[in-house]
PDB file of N, CA and C in Angstrom:
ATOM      1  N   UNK A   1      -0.776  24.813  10.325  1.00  0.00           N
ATOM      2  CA  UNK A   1       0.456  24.939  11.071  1.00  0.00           C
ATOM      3  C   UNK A   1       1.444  23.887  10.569  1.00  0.00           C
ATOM      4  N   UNK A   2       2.631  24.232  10.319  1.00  0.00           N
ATOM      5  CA  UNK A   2       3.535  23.500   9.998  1.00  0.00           C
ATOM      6  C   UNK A   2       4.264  22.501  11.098  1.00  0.00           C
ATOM      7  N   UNK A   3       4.281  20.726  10.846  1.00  0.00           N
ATOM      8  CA  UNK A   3       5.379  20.059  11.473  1.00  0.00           C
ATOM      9  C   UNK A   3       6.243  19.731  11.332  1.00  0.00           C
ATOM     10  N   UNK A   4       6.930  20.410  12.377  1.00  0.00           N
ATOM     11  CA  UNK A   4       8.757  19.713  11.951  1.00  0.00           C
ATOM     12  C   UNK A   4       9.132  18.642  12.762  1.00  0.00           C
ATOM     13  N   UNK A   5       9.383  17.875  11.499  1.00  0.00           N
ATOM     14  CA  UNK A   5       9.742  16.366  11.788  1.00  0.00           C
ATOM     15  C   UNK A   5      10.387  15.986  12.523  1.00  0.00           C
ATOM     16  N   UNK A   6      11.631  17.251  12.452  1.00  0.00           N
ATOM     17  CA  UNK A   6      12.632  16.596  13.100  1.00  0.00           C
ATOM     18  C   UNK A   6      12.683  16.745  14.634  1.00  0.00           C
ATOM     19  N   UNK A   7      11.700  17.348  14.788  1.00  0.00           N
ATOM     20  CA  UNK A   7      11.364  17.853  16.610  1.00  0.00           C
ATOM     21  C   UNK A   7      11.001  16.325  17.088  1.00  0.00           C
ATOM     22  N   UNK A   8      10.100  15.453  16.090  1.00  0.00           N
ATOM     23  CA  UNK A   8       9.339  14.232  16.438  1.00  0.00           C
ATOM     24  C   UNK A   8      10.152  13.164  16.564  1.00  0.00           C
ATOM     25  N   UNK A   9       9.451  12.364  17.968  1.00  0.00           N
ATOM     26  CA  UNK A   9      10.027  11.105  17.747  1.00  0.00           C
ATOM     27  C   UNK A   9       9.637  10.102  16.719  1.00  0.00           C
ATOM     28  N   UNK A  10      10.953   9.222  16.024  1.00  0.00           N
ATOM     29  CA  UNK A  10      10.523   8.331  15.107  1.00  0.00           C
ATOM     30  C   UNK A  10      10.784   7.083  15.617  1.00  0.00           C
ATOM     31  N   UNK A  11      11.699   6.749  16.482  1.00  0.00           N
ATOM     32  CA  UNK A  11      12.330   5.607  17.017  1.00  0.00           C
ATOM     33  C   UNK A  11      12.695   5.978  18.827  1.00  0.00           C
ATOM     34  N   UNK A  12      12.027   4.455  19.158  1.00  0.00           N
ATOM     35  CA  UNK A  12      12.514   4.536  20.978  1.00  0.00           C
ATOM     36  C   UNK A  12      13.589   3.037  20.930  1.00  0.00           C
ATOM     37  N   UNK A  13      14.735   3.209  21.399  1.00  0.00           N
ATOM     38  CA  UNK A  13      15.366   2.498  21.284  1.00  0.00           C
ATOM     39  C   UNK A  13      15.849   2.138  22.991  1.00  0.00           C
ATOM     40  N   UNK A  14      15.534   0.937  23.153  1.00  0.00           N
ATOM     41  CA  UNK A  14      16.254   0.703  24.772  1.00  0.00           C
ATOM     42  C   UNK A  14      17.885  -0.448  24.915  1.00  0.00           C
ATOM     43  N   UNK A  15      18.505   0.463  25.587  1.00  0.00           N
ATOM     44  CA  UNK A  15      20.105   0.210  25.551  1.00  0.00           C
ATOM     45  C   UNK A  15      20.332   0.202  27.082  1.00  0.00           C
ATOM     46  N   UNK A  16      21.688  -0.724  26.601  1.00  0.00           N
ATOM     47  CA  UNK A  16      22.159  -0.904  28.528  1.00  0.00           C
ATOM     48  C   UNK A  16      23.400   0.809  28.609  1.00  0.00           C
ATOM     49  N   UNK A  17      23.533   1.243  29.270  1.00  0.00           N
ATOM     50  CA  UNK A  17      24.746   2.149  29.177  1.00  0.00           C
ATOM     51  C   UNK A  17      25.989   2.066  29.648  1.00  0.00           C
ATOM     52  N   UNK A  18      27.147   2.589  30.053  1.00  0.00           N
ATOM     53  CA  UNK A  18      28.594   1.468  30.250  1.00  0.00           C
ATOM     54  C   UNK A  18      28.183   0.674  31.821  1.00  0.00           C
ATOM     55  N   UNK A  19      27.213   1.612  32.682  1.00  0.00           N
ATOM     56  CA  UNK A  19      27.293   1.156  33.746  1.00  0.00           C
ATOM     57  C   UNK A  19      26.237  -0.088  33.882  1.00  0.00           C
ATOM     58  N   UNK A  20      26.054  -0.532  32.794  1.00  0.00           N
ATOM     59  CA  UNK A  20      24.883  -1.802  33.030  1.00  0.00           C
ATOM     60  C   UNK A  20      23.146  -1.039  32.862  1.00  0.00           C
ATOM     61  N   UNK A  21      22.822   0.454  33.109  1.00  0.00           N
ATOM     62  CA  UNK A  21      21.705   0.444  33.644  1.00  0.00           C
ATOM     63  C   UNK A  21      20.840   0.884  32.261  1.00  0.00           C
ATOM     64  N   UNK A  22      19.631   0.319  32.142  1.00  0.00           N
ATOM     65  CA  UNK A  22      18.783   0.402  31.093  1.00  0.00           C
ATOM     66  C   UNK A  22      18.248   1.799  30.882  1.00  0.00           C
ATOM     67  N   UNK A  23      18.616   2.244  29.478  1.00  0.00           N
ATOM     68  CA  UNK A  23      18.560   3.631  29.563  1.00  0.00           C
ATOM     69  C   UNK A  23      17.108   3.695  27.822  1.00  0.00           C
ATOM     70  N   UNK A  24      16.241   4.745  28.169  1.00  0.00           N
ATOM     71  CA  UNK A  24      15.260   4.428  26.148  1.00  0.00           C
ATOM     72  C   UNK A  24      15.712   5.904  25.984  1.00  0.00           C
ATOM     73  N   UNK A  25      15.562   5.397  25.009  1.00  0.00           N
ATOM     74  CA  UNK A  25      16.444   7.232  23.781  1.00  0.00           C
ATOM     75  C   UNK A  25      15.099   7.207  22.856  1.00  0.00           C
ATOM     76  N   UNK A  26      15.190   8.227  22.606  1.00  0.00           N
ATOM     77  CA  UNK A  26      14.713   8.883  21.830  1.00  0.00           C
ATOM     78  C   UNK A  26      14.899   9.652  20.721  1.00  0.00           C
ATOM     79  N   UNK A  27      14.809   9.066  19.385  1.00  0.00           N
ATOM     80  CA  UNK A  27      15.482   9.555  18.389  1.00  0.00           C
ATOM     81  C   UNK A  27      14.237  10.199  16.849  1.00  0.00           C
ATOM     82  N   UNK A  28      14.829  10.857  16.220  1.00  0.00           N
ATOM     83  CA  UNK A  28      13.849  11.702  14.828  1.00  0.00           C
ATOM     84  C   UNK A  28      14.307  10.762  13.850  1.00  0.00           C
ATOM     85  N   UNK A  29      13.650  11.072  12.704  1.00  0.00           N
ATOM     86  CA  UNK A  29      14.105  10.263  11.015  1.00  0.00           C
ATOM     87  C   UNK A  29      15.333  10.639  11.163  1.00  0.00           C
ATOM     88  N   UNK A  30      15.904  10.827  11.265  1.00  0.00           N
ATOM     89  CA  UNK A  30      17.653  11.109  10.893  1.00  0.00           C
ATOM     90  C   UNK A  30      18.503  10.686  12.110  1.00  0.00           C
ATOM     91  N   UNK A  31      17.780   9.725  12.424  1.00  0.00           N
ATOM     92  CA  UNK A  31      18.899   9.093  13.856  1.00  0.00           C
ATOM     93  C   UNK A  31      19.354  10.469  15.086  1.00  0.00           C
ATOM     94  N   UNK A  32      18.889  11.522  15.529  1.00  0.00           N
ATOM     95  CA  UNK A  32      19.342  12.244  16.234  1.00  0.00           C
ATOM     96  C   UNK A  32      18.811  12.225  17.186  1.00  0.00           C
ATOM     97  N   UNK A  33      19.288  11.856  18.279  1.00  0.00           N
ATOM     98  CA  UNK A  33      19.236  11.746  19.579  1.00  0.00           C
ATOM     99  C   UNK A  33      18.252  13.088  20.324  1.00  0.00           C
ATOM    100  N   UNK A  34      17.126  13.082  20.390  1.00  0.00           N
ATOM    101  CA  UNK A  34      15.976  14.387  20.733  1.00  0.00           C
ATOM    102  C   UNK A  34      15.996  13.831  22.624  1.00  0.00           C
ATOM    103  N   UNK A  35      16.047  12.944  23.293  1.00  0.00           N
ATOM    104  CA  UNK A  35      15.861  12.845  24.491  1.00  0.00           C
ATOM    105  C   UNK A  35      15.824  11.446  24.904  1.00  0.00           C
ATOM    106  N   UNK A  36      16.201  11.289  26.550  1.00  0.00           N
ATOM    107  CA  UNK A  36      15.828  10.029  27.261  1.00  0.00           C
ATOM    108  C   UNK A  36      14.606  10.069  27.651  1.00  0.00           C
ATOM    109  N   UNK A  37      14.004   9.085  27.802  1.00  0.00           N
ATOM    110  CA  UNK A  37      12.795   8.515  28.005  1.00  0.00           C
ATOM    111  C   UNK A  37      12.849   7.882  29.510  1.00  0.00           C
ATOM    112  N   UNK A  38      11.266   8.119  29.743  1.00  0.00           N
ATOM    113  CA  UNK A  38      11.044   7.008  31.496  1.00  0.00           C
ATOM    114  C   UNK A  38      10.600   5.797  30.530  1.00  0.00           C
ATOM    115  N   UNK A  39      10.324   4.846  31.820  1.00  0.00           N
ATOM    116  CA  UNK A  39      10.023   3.791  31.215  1.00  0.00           C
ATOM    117  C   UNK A  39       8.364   4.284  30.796  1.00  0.00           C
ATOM    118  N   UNK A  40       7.376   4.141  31.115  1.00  0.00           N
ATOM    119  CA  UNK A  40       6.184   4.503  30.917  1.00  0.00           C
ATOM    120  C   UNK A  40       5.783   5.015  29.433  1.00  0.00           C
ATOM    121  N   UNK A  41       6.959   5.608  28.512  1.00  0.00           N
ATOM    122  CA  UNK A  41       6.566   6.295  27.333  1.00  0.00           C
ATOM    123  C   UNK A  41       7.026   5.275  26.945  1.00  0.00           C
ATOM    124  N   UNK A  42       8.337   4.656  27.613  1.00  0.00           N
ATOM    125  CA  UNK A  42       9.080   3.274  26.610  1.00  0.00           C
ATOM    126  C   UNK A  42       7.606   2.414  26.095  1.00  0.00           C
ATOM    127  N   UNK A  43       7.120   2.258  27.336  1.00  0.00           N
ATOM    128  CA  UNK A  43       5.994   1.341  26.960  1.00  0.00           C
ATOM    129  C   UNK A  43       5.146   1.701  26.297  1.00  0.00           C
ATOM    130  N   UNK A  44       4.807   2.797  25.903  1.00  0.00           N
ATOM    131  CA  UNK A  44       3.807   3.271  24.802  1.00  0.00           C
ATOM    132  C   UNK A  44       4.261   2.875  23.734  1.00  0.00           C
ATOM    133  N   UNK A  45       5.775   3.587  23.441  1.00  0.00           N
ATOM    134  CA  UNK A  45       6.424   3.307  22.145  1.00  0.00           C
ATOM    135  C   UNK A  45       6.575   1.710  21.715  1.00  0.00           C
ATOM    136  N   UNK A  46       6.284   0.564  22.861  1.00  0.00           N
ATOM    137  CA  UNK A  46       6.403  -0.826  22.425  1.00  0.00           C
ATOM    138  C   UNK A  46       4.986  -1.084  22.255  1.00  0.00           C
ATOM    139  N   UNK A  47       4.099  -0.504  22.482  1.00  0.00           N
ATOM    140  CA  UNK A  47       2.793  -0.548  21.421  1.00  0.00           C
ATOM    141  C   UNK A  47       2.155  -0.273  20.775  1.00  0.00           C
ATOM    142  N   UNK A  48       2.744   1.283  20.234  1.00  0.00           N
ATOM    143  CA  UNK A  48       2.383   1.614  19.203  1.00  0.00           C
ATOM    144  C   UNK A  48       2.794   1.348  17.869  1.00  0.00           C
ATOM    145  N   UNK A  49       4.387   0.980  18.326  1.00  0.00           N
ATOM    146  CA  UNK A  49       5.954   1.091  17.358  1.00  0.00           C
ATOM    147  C   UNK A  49       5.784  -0.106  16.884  1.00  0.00           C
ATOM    148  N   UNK A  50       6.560  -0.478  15.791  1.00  0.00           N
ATOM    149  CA  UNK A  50       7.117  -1.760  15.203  1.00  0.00           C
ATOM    150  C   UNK A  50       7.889  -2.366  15.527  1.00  0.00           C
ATOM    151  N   UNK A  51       8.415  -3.028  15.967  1.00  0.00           N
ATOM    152  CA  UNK A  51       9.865  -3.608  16.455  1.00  0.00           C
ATOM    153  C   UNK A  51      10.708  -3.993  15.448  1.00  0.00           C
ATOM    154  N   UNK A  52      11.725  -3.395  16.004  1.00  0.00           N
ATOM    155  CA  UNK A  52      12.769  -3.206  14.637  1.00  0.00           C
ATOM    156  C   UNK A  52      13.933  -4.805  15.272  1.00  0.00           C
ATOM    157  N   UNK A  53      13.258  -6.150  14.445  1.00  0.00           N
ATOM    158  CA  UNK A  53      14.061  -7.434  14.645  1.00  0.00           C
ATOM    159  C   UNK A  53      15.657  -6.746  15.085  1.00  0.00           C
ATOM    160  N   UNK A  54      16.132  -6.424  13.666  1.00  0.00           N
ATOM    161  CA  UNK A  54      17.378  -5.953  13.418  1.00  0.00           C
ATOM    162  C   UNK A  54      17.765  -4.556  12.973  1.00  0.00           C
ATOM    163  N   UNK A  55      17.597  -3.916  14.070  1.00  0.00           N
ATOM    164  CA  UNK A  55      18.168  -2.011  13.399  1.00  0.00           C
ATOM    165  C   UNK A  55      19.901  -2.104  13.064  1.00  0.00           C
ATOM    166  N   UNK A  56      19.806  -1.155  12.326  1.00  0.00           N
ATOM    167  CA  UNK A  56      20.767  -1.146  10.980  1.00  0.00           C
ATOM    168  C   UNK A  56      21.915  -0.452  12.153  1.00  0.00           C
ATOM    169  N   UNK A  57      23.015  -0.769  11.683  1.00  0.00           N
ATOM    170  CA  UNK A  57      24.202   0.034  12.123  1.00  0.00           C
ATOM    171  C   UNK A  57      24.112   1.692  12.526  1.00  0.00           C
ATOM    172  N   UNK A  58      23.784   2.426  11.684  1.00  0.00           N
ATOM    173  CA  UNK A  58      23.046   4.063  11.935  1.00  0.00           C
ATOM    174  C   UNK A  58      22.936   4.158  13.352  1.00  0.00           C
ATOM    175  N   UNK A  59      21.444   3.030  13.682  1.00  0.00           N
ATOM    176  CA  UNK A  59      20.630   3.214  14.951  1.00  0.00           C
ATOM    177  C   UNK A  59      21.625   2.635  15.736  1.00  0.00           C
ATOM    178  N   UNK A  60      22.500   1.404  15.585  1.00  0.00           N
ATOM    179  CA  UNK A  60      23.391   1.233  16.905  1.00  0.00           C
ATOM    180  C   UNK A  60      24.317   2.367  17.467  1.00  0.00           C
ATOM    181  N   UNK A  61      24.769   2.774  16.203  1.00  0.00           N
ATOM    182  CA  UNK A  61      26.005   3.943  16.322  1.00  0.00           C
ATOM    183  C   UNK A  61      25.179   4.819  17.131  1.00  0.00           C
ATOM    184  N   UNK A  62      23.913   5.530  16.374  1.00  0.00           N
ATOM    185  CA  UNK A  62      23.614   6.434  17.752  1.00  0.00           C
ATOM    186  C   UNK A  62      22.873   6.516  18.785  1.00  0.00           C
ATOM    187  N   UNK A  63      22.742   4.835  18.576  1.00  0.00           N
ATOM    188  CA  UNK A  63      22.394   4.484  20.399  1.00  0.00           C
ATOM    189  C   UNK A  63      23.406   4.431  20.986  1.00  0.00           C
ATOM    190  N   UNK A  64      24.656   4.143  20.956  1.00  0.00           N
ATOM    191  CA  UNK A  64      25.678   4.184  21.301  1.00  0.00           C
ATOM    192  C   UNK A  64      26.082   5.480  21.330  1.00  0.00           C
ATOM    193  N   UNK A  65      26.445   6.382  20.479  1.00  0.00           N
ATOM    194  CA  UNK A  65      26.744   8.052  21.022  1.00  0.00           C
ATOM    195  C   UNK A  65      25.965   8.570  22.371  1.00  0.00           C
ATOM    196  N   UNK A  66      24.676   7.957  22.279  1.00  0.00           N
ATOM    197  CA  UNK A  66      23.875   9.206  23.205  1.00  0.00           C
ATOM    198  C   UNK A  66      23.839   8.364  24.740  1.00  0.00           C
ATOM    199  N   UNK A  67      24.252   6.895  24.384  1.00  0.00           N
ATOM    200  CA  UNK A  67      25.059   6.478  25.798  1.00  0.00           C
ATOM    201  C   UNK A  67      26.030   6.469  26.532  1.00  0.00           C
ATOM    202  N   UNK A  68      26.807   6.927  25.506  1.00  0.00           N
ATOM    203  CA  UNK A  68      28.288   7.380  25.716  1.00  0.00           C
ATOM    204  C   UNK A  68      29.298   6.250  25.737  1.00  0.00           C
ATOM    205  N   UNK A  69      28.866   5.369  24.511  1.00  0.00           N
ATOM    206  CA  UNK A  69      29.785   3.722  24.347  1.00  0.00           C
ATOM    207  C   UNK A  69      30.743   4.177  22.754  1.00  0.00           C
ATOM    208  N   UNK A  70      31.704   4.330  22.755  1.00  0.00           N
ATOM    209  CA  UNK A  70      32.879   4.235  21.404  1.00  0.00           C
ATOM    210  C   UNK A  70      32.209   3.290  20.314  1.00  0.00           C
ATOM    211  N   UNK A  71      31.300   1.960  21.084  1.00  0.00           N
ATOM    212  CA  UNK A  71      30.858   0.418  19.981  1.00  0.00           C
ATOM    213  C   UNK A  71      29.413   1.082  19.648  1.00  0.00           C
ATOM    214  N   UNK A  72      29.251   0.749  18.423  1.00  0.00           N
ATOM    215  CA  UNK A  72      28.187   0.401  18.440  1.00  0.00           C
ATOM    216  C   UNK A  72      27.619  -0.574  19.056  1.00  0.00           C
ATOM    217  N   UNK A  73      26.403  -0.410  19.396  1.00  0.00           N
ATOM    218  CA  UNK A  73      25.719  -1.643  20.640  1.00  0.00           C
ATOM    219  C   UNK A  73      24.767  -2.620  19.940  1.00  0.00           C
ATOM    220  N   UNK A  74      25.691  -3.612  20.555  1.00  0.00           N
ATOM    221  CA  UNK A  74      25.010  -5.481  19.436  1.00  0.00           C
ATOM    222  C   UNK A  74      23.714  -5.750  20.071  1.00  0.00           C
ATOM    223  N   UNK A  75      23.314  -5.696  21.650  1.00  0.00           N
ATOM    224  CA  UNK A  75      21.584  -5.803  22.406  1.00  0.00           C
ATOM    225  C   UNK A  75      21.697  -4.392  22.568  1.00  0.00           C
ATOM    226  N   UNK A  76      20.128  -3.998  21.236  1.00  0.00           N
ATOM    227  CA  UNK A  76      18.859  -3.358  22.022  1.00  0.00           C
ATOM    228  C   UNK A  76      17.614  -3.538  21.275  1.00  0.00           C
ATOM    229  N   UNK A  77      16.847  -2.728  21.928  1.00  0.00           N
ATOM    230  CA  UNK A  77      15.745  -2.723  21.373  1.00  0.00           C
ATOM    231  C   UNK A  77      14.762  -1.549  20.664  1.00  0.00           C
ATOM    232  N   UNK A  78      14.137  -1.795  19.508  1.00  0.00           N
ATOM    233  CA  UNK A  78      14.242  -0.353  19.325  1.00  0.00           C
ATOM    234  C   UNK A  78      12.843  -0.558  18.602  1.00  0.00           C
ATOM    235  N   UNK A  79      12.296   0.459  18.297  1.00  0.00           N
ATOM    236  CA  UNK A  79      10.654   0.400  17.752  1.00  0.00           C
ATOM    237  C   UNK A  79      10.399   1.924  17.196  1.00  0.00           C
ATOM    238  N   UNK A  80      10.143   1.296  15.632  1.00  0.00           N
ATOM    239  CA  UNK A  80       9.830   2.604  14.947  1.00  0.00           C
ATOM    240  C   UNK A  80       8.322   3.047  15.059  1.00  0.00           C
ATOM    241  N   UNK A  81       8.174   4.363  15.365  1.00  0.00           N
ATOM    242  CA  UNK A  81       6.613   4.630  15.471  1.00  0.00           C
ATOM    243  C   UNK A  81       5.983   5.431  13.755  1.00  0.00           C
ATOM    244  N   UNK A  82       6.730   5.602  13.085  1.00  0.00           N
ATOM    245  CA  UNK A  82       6.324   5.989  11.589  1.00  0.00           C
ATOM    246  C   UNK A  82       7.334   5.880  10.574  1.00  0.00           C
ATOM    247  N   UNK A  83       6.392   5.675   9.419  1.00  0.00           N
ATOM    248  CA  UNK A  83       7.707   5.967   8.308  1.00  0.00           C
ATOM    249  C   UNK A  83       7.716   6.829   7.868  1.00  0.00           C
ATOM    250  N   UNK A  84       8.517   7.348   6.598  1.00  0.00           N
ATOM    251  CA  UNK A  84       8.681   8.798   6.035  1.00  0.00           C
ATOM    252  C   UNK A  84       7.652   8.776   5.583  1.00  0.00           C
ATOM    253  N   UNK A  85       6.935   7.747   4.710  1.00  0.00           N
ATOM    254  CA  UNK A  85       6.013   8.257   4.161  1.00  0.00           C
ATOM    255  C   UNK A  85       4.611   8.351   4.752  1.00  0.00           C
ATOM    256  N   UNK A  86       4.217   8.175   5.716  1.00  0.00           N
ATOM    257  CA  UNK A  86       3.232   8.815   6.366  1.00  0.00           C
ATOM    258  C   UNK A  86       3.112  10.139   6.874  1.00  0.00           C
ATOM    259  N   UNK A  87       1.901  10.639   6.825  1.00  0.00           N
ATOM    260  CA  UNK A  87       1.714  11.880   6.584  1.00  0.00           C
ATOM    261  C   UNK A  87       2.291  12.980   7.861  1.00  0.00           C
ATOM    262  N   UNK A  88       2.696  14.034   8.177  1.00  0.00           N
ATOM    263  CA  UNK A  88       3.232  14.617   8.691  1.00  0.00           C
ATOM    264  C   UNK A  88       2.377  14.556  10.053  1.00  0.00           C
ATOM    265  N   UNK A  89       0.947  14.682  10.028  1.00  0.00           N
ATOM    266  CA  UNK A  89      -0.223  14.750  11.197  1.00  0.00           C
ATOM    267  C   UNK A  89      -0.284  13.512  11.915  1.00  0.00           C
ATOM    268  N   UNK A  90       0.014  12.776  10.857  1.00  0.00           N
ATOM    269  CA  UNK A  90      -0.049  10.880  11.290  1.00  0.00           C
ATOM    270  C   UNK A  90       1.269  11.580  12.160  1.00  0.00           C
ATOM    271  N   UNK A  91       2.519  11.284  11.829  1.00  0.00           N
ATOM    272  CA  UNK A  91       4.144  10.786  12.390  1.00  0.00           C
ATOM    273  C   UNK A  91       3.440  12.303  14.377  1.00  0.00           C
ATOM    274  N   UNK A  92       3.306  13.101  14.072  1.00  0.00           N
ATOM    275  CA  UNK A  92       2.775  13.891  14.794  1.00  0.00           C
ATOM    276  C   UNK A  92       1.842  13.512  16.055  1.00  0.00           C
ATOM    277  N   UNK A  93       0.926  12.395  15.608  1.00  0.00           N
ATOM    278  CA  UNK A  93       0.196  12.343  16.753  1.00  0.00           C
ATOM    279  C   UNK A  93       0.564  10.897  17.354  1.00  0.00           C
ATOM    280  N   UNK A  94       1.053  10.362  16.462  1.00  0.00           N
ATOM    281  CA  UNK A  94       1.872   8.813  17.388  1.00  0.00           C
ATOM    282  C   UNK A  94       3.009   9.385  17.795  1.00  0.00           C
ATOM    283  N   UNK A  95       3.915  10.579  17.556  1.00  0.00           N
ATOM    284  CA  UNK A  95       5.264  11.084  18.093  1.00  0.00           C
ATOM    285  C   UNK A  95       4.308  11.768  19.920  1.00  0.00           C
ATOM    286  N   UNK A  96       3.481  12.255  19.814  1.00  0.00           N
ATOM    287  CA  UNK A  96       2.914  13.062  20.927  1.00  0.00           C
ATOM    288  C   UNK A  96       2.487  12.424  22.052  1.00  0.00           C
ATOM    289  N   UNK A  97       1.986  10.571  21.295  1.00  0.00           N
ATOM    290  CA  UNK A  97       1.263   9.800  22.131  1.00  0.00           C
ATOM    291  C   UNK A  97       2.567   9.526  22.884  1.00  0.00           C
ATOM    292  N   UNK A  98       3.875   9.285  22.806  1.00  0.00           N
ATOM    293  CA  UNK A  98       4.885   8.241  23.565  1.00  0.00           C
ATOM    294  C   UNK A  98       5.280   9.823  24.383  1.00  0.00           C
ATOM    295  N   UNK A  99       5.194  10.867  23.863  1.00  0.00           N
ATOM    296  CA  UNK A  99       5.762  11.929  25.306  1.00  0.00           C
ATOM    297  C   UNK A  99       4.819  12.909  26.122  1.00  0.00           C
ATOM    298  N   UNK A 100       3.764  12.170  25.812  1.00  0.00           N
ATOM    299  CA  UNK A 100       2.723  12.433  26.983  1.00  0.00           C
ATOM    300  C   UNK A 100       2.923  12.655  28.421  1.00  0.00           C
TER     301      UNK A 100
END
């Protein structure tokens, strides 16, 4: 059976939104915004994921789109759960573990 990647989460990123309140996104390899998150998966994704010190402009910009901020956003936090080059079954079953 074929996986499409881009259905999977690659990155959980946690952001404040204009109104102050802590919101985790959920994003694929290509920065696209797939869903919000409860906290409970957040926390999966902060132990399975890597913590990304410093995510690149990309990930602010569309943590910022899918919060609905014009800035890119200078605090968050964000944690990659695979890279490209791991295998499609790998990115698949750590993407499945955080939306359990």
């Amino acid at each position: 059976m074929a996986i499409d990647r881009k259905k999977l989460v690659c990155l959980v990123v946690g952001a404040k939104d204009a109104a102050g309140a802590q919101r985790w996104l959920a994003f694929n390899e290509d920065r696209e915004w797939l869903a919000d998150l409860a906290a409970d998966p957040a926390a999966v994704a902060g132990k399975l994921g890597v913590l990304c010190t410093n995510p690149n402009a990309e990930v602010r910009s569309a943590a910022a789109a899918a919060v609905g901020s014009a800035e890119p956003l200078e605090e968050l936090v964000a944690y990659r759960l695979f890279q490209s080059a791991d295998s499609d079954e790998c990115a698949a079953v750590i993407a499945h573990k955080v939306l359990r």
